[in-house]
PDB file of N, CA and C in Angstrom:
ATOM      1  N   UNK A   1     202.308  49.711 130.245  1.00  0.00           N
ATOM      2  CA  UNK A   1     202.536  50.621 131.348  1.00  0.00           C
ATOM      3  C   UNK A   1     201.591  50.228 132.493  1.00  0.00           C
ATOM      4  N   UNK A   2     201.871  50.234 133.830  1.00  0.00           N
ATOM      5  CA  UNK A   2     201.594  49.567 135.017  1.00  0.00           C
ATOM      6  C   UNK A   2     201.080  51.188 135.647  1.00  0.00           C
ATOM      7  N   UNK A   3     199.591  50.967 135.924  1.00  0.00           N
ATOM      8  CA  UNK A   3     199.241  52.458 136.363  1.00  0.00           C
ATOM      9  C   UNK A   3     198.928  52.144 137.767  1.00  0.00           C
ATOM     10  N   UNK A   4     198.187  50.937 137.892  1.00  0.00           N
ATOM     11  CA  UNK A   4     197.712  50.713 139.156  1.00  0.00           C
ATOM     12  C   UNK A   4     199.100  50.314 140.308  1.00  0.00           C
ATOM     13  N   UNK A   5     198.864  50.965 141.329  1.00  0.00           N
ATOM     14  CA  UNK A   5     199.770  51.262 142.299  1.00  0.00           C
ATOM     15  C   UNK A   5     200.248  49.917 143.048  1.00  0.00           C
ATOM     16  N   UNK A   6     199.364  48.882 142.827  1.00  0.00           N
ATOM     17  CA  UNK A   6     199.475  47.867 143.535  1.00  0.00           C
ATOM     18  C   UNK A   6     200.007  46.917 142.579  1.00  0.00           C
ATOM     19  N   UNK A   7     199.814  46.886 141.221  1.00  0.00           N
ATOM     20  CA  UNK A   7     200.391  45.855 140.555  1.00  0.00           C
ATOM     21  C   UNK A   7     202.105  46.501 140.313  1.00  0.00           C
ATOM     22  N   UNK A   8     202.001  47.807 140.327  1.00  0.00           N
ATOM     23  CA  UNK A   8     203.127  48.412 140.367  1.00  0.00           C
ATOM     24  C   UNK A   8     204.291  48.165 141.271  1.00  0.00           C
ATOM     25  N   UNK A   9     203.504  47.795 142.751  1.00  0.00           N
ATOM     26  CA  UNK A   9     204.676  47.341 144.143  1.00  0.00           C
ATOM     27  C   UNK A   9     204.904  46.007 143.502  1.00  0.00           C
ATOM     28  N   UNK A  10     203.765  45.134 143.429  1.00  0.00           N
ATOM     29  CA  UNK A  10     204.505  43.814 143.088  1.00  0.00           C
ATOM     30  C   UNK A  10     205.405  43.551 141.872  1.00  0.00           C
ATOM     31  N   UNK A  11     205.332  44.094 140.919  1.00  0.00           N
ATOM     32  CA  UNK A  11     205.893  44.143 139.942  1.00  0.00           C
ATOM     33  C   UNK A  11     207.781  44.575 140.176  1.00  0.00           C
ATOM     34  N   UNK A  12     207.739  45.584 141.227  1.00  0.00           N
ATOM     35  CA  UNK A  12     208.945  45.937 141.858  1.00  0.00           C
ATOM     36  C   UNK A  12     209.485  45.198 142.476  1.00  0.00           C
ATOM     37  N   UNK A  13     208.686  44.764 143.645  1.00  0.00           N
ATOM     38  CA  UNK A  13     209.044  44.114 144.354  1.00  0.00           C
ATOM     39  C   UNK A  13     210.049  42.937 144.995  1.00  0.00           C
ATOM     40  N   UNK A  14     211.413  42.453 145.305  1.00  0.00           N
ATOM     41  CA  UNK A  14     212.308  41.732 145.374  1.00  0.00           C
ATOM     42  C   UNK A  14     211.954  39.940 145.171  1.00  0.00           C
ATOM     43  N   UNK A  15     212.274  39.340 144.333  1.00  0.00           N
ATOM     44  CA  UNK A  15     212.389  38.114 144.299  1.00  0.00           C
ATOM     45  C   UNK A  15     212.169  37.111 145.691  1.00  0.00           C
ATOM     46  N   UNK A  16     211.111  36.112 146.200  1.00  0.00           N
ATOM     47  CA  UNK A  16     210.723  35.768 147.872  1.00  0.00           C
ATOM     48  C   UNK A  16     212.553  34.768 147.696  1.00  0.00           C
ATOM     49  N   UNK A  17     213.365  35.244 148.521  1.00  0.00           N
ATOM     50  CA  UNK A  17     214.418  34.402 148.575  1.00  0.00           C
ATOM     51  C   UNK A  17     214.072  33.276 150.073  1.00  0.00           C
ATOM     52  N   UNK A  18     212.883  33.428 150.297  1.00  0.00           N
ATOM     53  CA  UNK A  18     212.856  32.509 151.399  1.00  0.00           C
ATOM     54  C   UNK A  18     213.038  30.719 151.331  1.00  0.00           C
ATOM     55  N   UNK A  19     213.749  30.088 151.921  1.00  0.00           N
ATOM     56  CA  UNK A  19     213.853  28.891 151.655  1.00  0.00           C
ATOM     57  C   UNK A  19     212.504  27.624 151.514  1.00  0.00           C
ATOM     58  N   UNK A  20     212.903  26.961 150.739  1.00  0.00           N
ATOM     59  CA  UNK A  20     211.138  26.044 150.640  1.00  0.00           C
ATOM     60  C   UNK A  20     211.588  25.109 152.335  1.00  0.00           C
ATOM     61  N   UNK A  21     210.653  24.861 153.556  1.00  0.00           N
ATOM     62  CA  UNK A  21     211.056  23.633 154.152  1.00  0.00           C
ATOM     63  C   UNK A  21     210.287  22.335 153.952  1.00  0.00           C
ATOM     64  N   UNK A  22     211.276  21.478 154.869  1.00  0.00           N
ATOM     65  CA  UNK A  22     210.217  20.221 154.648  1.00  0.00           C
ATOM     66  C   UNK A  22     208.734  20.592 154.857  1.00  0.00           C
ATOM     67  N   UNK A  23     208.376  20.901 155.799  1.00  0.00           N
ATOM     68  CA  UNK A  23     206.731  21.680 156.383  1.00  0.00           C
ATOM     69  C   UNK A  23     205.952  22.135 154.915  1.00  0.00           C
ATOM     70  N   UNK A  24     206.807  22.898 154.316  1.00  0.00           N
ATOM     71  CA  UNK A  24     205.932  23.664 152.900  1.00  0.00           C
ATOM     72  C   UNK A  24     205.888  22.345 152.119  1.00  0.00           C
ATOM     73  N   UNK A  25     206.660  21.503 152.022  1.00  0.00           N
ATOM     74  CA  UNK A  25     206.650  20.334 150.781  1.00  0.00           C
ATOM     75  C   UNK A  25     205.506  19.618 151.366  1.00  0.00           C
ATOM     76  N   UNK A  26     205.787  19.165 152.169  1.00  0.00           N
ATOM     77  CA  UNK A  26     204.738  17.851 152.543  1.00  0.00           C
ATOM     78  C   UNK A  26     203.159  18.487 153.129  1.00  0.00           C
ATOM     79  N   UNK A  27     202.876  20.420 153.108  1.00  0.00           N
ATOM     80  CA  UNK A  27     201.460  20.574 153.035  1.00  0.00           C
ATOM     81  C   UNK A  27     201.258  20.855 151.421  1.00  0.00           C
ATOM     82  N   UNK A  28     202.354  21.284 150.740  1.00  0.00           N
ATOM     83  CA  UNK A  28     201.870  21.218 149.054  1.00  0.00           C
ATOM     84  C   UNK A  28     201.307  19.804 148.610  1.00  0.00           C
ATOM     85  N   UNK A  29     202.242  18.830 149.103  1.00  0.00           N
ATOM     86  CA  UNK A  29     202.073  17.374 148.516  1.00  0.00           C
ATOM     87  C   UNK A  29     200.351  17.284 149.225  1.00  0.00           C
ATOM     88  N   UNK A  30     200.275  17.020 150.611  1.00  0.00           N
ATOM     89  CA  UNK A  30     198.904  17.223 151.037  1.00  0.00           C
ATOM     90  C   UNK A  30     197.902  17.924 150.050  1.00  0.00           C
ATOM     91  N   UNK A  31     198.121  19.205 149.338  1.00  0.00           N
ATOM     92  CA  UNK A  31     196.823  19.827 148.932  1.00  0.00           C
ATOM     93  C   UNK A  31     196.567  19.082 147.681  1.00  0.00           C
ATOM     94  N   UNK A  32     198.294  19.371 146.931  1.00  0.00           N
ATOM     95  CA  UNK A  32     197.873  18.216 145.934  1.00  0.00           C
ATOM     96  C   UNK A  32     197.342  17.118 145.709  1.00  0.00           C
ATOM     97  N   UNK A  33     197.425  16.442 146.827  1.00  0.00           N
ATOM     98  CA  UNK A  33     196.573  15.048 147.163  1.00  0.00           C
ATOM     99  C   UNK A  33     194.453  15.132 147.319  1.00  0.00           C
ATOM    100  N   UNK A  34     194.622  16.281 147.783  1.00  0.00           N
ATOM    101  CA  UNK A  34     193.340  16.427 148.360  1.00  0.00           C
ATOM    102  C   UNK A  34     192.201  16.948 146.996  1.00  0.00           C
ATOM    103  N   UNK A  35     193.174  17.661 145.836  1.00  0.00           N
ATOM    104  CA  UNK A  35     193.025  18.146 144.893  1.00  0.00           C
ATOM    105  C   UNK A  35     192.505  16.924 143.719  1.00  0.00           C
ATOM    106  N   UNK A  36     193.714  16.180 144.422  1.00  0.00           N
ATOM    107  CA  UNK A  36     193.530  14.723 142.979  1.00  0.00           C
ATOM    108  C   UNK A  36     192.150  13.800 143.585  1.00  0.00           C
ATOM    109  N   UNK A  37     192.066  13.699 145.353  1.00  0.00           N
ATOM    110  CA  UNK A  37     190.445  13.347 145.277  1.00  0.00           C
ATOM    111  C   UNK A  37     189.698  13.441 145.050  1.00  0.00           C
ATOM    112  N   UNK A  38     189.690  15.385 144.693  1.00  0.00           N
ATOM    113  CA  UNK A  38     188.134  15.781 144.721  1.00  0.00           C
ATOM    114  C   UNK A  38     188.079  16.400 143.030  1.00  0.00           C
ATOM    115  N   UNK A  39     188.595  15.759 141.742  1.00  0.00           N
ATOM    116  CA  UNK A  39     188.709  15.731 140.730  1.00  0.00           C
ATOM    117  C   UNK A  39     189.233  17.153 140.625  1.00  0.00           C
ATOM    118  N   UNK A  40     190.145  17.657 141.450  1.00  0.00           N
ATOM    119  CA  UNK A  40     190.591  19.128 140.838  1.00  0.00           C
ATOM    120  C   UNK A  40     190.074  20.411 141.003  1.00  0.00           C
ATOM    121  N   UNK A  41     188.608  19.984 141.979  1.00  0.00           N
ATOM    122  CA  UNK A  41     188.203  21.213 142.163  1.00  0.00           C
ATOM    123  C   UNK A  41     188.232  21.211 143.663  1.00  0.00           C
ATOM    124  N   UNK A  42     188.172  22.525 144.121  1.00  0.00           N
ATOM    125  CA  UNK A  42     188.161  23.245 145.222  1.00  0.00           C
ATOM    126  C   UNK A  42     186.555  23.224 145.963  1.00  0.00           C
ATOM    127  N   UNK A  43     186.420  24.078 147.086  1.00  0.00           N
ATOM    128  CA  UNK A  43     185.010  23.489 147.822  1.00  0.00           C
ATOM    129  C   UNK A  43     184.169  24.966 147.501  1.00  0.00           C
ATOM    130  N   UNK A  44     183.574  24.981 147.088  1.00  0.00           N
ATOM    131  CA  UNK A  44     182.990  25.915 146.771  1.00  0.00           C
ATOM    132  C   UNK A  44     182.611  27.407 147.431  1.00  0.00           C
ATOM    133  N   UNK A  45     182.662  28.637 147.474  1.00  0.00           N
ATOM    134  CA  UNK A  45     182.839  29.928 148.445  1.00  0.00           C
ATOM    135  C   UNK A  45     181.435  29.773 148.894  1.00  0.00           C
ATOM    136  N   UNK A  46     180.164  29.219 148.536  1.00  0.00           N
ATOM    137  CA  UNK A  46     178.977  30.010 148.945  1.00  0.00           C
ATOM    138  C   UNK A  46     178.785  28.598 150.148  1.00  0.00           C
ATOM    139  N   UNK A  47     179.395  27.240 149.936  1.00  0.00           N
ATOM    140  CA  UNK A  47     180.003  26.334 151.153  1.00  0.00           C
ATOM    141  C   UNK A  47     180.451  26.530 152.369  1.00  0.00           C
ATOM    142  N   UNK A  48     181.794  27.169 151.985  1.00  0.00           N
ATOM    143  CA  UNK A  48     182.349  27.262 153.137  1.00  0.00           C
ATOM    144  C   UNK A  48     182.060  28.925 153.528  1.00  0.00           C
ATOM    145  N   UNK A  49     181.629  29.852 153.282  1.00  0.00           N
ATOM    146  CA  UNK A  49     180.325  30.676 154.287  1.00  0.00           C
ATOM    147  C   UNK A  49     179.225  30.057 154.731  1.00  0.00           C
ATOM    148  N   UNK A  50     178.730  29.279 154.255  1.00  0.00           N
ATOM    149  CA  UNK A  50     177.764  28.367 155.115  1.00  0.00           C
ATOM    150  C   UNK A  50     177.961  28.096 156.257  1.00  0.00           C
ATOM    151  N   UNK A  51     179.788  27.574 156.113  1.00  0.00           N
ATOM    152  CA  UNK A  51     179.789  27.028 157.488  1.00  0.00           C
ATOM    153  C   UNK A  51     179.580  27.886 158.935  1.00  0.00           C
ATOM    154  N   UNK A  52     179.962  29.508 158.542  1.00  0.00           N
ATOM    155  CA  UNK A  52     180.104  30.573 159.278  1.00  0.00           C
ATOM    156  C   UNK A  52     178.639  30.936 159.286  1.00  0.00           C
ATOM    157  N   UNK A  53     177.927  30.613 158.712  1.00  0.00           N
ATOM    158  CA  UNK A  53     176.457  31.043 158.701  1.00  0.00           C
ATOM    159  C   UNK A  53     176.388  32.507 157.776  1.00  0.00           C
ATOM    160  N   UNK A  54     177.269  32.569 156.938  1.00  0.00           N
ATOM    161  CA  UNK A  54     176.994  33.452 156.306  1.00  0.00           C
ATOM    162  C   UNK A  54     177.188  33.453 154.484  1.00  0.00           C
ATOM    163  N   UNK A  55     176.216  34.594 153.327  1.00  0.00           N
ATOM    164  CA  UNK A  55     176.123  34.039 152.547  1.00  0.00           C
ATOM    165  C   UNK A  55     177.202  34.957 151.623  1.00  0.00           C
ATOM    166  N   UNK A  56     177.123  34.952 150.112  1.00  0.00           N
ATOM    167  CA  UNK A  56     177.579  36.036 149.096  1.00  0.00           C
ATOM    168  C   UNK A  56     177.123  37.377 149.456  1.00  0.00           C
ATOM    169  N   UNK A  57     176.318  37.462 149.580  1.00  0.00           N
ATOM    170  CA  UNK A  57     175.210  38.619 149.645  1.00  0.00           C
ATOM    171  C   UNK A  57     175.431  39.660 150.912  1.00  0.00           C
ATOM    172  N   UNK A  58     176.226  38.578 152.089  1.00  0.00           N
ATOM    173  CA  UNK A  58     176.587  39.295 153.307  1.00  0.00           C
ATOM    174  C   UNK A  58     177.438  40.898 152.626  1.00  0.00           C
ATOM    175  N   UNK A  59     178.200  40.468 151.774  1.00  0.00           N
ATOM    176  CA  UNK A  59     179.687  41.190 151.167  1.00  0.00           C
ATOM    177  C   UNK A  59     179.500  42.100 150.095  1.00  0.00           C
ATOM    178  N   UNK A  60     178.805  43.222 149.942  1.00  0.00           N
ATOM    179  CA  UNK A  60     178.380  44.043 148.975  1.00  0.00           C
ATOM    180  C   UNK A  60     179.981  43.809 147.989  1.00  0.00           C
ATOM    181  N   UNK A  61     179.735  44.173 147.221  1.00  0.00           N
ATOM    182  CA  UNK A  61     180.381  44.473 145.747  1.00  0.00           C
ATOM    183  C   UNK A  61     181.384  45.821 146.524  1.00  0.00           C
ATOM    184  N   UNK A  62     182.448  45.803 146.092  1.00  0.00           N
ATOM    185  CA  UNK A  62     183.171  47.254 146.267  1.00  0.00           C
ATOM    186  C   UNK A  62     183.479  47.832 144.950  1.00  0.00           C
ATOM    187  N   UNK A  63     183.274  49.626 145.462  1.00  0.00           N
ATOM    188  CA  UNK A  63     183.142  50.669 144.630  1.00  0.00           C
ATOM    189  C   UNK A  63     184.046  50.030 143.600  1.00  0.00           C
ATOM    190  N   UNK A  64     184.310  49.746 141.979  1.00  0.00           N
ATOM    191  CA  UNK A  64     185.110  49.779 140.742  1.00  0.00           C
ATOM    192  C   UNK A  64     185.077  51.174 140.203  1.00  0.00           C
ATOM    193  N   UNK A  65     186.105  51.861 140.260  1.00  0.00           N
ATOM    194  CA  UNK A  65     186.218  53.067 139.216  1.00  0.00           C
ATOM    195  C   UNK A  65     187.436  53.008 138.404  1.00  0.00           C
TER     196      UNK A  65
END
């Protein structure tokens, strides 16, 4: 049973019938490429806030109940 309201919309939610274009293929193929350089991993979050000058710590934790 799906209580939370938000997994609940998506869960409803209509199938994306939007078409794939060339544009979406050839930036997937791109990430995939960029993916297979950098052995599969991604650039790290406390990185790229760096670049903004800002850290983890900027972003308190939000309330969990």
């Amino acid at each position: 049973m799906l209580l939370d309201p938000i997994a609940r919309a998506v869960a409803a939610a209509p199938p994306d019938d939007e078409p794939v274009t060339e544009q979406d293929r050839r930036r997937l193929h791109t990430g995939q490429l960029w993916f297979a350089q950098h052995d599969g991993k991604g650039i790290p979050l406390e990185e790229v806030l760096a670049e903004f000058g800002l850290k983890p710590e900027d972003f308190p934790p939000e309330d969990t109940q």
